[in-house]
N, C-alpha and C. Protein backbone atom coordinates (compact mmCIF):
# COMPACT_ATOMS: atom_id res chain seq x y z
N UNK A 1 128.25 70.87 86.56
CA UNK A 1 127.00 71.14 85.87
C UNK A 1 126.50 72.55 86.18
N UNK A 2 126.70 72.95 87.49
CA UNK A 2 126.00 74.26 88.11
C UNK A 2 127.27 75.30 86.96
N UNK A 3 128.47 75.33 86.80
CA UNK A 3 129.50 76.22 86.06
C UNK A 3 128.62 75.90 84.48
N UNK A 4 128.07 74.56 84.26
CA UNK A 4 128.00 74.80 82.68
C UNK A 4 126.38 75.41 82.43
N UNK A 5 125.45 75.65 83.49
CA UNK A 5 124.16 76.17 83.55
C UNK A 5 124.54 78.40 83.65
N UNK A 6 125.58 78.30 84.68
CA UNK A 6 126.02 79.32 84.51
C UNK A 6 126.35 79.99 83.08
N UNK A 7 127.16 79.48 82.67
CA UNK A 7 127.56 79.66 81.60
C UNK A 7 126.58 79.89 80.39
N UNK A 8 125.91 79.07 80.18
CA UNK A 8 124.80 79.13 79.03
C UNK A 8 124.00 80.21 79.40
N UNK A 9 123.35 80.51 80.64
CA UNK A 9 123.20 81.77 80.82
C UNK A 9 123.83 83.05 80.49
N UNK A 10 124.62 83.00 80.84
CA UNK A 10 124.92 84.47 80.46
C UNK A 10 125.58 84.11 79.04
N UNK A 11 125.88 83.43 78.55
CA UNK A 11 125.93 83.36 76.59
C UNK A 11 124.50 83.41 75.97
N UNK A 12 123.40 83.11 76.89
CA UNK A 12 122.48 83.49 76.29
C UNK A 12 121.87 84.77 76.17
N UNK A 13 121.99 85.33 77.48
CA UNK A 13 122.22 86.68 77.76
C UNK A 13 122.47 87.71 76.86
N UNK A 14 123.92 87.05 76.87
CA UNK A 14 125.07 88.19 76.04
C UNK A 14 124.10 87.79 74.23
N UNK A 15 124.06 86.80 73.79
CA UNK A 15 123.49 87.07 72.53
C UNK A 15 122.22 87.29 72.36
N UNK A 16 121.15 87.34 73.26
CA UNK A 16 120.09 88.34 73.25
C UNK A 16 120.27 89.93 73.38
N UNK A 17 121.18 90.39 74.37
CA UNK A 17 121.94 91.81 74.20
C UNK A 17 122.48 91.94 72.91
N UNK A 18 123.18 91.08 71.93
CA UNK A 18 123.34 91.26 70.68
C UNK A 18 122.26 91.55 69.57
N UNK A 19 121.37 90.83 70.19
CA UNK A 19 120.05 91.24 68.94
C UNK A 19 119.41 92.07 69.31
N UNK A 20 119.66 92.97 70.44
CA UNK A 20 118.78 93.87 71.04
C UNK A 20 119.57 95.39 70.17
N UNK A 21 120.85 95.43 70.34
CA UNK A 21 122.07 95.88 69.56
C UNK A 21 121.66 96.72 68.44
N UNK A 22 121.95 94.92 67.39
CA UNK A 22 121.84 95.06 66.19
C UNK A 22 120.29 95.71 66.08
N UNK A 23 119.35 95.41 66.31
CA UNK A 23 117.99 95.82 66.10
C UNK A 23 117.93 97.17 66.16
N UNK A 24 118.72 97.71 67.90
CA UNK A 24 118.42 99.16 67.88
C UNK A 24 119.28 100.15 66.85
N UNK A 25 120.08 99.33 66.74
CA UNK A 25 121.28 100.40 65.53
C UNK A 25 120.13 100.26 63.79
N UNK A 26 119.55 98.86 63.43
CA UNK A 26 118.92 99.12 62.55
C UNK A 26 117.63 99.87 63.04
N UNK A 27 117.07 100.12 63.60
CA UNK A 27 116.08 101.17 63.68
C UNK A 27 116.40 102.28 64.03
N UNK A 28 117.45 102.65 63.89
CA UNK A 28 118.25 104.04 64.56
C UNK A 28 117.57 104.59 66.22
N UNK A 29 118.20 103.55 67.18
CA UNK A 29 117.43 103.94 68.43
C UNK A 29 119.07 103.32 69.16
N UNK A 30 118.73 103.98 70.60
CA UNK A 30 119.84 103.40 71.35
C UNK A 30 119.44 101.91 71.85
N UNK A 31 120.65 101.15 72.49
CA UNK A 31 120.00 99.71 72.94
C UNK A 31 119.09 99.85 74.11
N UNK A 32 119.54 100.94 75.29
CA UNK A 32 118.41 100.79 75.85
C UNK A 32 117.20 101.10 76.01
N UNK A 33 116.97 101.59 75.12
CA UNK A 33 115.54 101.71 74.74
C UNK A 33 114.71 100.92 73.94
N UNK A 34 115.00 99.46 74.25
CA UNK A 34 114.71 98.19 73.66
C UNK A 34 114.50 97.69 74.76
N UNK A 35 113.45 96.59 75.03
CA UNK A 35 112.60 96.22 75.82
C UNK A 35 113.44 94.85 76.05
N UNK A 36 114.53 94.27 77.36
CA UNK A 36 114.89 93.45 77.61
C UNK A 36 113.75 91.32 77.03
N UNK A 37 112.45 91.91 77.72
CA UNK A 37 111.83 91.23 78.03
C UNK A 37 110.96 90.65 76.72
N UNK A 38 110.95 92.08 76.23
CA UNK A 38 110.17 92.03 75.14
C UNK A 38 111.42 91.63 74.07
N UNK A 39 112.32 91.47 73.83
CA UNK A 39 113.04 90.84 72.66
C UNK A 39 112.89 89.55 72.82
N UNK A 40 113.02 88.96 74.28
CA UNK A 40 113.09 87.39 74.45
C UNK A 40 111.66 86.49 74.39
N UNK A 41 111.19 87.46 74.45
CA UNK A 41 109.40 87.04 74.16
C UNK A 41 109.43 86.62 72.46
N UNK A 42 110.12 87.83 71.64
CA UNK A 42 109.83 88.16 69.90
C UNK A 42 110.87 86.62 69.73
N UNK A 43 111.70 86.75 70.46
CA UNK A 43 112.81 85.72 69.50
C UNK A 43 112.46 84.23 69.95
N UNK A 44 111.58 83.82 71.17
CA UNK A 44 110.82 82.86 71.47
C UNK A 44 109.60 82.35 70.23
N UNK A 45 109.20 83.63 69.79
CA UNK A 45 108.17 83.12 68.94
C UNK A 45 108.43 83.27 67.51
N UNK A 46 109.44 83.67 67.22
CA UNK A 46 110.53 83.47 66.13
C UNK A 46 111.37 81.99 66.11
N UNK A 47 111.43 81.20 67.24
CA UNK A 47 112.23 80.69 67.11
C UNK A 47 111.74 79.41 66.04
N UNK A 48 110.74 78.99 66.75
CA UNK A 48 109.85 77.65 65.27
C UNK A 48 109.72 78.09 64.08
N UNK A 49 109.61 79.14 63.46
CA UNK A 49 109.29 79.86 62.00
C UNK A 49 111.13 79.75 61.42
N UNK A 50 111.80 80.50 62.43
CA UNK A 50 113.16 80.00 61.58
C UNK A 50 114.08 78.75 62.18
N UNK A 51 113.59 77.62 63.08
CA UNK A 51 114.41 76.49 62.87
C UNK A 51 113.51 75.66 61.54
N UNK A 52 112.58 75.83 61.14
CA UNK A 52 111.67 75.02 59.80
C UNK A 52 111.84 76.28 58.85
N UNK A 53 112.77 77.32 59.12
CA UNK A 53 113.07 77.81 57.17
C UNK A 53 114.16 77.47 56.40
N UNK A 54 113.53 77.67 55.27
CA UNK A 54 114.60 77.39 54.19
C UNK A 54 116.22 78.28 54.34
N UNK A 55 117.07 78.12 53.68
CA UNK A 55 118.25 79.09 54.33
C UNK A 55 118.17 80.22 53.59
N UNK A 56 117.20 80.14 52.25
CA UNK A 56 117.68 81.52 51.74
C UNK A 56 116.54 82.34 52.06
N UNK A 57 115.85 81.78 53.02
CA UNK A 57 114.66 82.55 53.13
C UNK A 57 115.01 83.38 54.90
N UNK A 58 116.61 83.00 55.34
CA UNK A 58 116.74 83.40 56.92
C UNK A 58 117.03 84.93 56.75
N UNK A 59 117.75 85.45 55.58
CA UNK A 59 118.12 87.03 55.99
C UNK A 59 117.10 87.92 55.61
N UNK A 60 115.70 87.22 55.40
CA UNK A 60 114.42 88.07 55.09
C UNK A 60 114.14 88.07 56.68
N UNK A 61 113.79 86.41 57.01
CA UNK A 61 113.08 86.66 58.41
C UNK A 61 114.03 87.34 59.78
N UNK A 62 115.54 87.27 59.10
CA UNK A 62 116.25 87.73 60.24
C UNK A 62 115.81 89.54 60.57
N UNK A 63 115.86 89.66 59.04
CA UNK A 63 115.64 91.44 59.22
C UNK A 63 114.19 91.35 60.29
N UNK A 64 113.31 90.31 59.33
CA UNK A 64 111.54 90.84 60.32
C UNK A 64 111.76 90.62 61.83
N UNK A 65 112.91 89.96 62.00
CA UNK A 65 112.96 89.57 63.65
C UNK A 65 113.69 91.00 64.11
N UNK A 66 114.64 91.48 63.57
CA UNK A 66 115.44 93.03 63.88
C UNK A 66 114.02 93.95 63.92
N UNK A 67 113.25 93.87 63.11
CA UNK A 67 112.40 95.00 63.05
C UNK A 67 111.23 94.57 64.43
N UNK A 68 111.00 93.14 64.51
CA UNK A 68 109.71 93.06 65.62
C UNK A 68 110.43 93.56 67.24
N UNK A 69 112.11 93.29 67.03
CA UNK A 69 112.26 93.30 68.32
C UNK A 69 112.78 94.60 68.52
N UNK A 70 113.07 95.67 67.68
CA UNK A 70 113.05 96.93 67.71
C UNK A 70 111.70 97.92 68.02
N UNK A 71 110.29 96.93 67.89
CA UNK A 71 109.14 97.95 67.83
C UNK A 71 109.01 97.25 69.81
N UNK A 72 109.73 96.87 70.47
CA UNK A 72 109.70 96.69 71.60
C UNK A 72 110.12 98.09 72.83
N UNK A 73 109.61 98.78 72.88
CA UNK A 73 110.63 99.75 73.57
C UNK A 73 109.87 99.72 75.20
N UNK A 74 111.24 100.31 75.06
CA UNK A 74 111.15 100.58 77.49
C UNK A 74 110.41 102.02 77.12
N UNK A 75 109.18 101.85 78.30
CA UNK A 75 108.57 102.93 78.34
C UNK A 75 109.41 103.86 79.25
N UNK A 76 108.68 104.93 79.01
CA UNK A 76 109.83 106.55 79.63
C UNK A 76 109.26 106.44 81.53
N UNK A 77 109.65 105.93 82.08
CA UNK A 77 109.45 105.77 83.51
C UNK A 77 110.25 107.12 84.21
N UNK A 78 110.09 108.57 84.39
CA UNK A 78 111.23 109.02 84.98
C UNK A 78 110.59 109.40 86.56
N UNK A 79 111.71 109.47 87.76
CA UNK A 79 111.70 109.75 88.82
C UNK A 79 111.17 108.01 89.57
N UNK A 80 111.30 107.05 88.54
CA UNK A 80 110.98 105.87 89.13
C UNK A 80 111.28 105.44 90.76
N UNK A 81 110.66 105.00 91.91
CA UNK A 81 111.45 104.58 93.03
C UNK A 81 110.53 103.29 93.49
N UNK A 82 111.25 102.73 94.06
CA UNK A 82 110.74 101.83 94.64
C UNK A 82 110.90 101.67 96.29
N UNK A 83 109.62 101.28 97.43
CA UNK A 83 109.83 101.29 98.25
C UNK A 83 110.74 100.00 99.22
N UNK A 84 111.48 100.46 99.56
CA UNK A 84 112.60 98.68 100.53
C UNK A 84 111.84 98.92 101.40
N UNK A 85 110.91 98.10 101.56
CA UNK A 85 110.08 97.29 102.85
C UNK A 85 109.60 95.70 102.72
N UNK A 86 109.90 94.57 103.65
CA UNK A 86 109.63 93.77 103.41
C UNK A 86 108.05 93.93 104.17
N UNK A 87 107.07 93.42 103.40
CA UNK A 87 105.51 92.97 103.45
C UNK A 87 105.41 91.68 103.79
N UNK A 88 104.83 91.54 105.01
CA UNK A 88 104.63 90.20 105.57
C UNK A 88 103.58 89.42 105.41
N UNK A 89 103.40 88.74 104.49
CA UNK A 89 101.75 87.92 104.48
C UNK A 89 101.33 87.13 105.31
N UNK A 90 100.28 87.63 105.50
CA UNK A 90 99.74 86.67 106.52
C UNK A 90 99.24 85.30 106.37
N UNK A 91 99.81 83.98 107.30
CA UNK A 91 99.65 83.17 106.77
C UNK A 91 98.79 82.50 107.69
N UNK A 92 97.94 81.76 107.77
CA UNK A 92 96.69 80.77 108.38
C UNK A 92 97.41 79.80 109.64
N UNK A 93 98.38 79.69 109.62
CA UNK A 93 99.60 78.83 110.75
C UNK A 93 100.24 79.58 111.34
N UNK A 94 100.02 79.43 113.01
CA UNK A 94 101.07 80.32 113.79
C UNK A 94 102.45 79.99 113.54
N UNK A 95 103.29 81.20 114.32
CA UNK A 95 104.65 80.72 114.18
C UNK A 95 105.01 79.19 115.42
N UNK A 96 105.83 78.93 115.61
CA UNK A 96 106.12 77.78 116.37
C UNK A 96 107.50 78.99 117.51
N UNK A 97 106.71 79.26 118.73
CA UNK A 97 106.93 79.88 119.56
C UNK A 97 107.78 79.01 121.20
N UNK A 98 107.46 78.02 120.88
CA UNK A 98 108.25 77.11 121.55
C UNK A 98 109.27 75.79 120.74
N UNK A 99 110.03 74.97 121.99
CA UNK A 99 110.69 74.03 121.54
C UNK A 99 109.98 72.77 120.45
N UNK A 100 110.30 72.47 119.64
CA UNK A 100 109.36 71.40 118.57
C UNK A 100 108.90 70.61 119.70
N UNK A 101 109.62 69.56 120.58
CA UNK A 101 109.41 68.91 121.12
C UNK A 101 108.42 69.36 122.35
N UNK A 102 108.63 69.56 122.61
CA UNK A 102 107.46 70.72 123.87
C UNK A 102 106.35 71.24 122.82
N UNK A 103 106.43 71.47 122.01
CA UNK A 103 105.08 71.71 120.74
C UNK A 103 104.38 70.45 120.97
N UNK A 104 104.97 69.36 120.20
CA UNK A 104 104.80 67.83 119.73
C UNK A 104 103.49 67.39 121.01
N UNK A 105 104.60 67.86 122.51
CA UNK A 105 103.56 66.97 123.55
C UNK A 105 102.56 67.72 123.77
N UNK A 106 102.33 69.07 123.40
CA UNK A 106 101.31 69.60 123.98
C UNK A 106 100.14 69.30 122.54
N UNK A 107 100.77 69.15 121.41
CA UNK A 107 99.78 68.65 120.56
C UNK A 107 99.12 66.80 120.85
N UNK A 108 100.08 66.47 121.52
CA UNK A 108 99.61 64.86 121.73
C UNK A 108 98.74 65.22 122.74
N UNK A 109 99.05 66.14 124.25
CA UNK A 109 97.77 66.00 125.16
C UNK A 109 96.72 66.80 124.80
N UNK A 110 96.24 67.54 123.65
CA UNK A 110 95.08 68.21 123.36
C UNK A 110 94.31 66.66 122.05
N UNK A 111 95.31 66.19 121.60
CA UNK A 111 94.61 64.66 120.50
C UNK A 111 94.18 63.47 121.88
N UNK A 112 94.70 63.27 122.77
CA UNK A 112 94.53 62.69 123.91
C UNK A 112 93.07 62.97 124.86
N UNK A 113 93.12 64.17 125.29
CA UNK A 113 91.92 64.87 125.58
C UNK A 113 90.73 64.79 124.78
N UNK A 114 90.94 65.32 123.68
CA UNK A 114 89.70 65.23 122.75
C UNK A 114 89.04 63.71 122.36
């Protein structure tokens, strides 16, 4: 099951990279300058309008889907970096600095005490 989840992934992948493609060649743009995120968003909300159309009405809406997911573009980010540091949040629970069991009893003689 985990090989056939694999799989559908990246076939889904690969034919969203296809409509990203075709879109940028019909708008005369390169593919990457088509918005990964933003095609799978357009063809999500494409998808109910053409599983309920008629068939001769799909190579109208196919073009409007080439054209919505072509007006998607990657903005011009240059000298982009990102910093590698892991950020530690702080969380409301200490760490557990001793053995569990040696934890356990010293939590039973402070419930004991009280």
């Amino acid at each position: 099951m985990v090989r056939k989840e694999i799989w559908m992934r990246l076939l889904a992948y690969n034919l969203i990279r296809t409509v990203m493609a075709e879109a940028a060649q019909t708008a005369g743009r390169q593919p990457r300058e088509i918005s990964f995120a933003g095609t799978v968003q357009t063809i999500n909300a494409f998808a109910p309008v053409l599983q309920c159309a008629a068939t001769r009405d799909l190579p109208r809406l196919w073009k409007l889907l080439l054209y919505a997911v072509s007006r998607h573009r990657v903005g011009n980010r240059p000298d982009r970096s990102e910093p590698r540091a892991v950020k530690r949040r702080a969380k409301p629970i200490a760490l557990l600095t001793v053995p569990r069991q040696q934890a356990r009893h010293q939590l039973l003689r402070k419930a004991i005490a009280a």
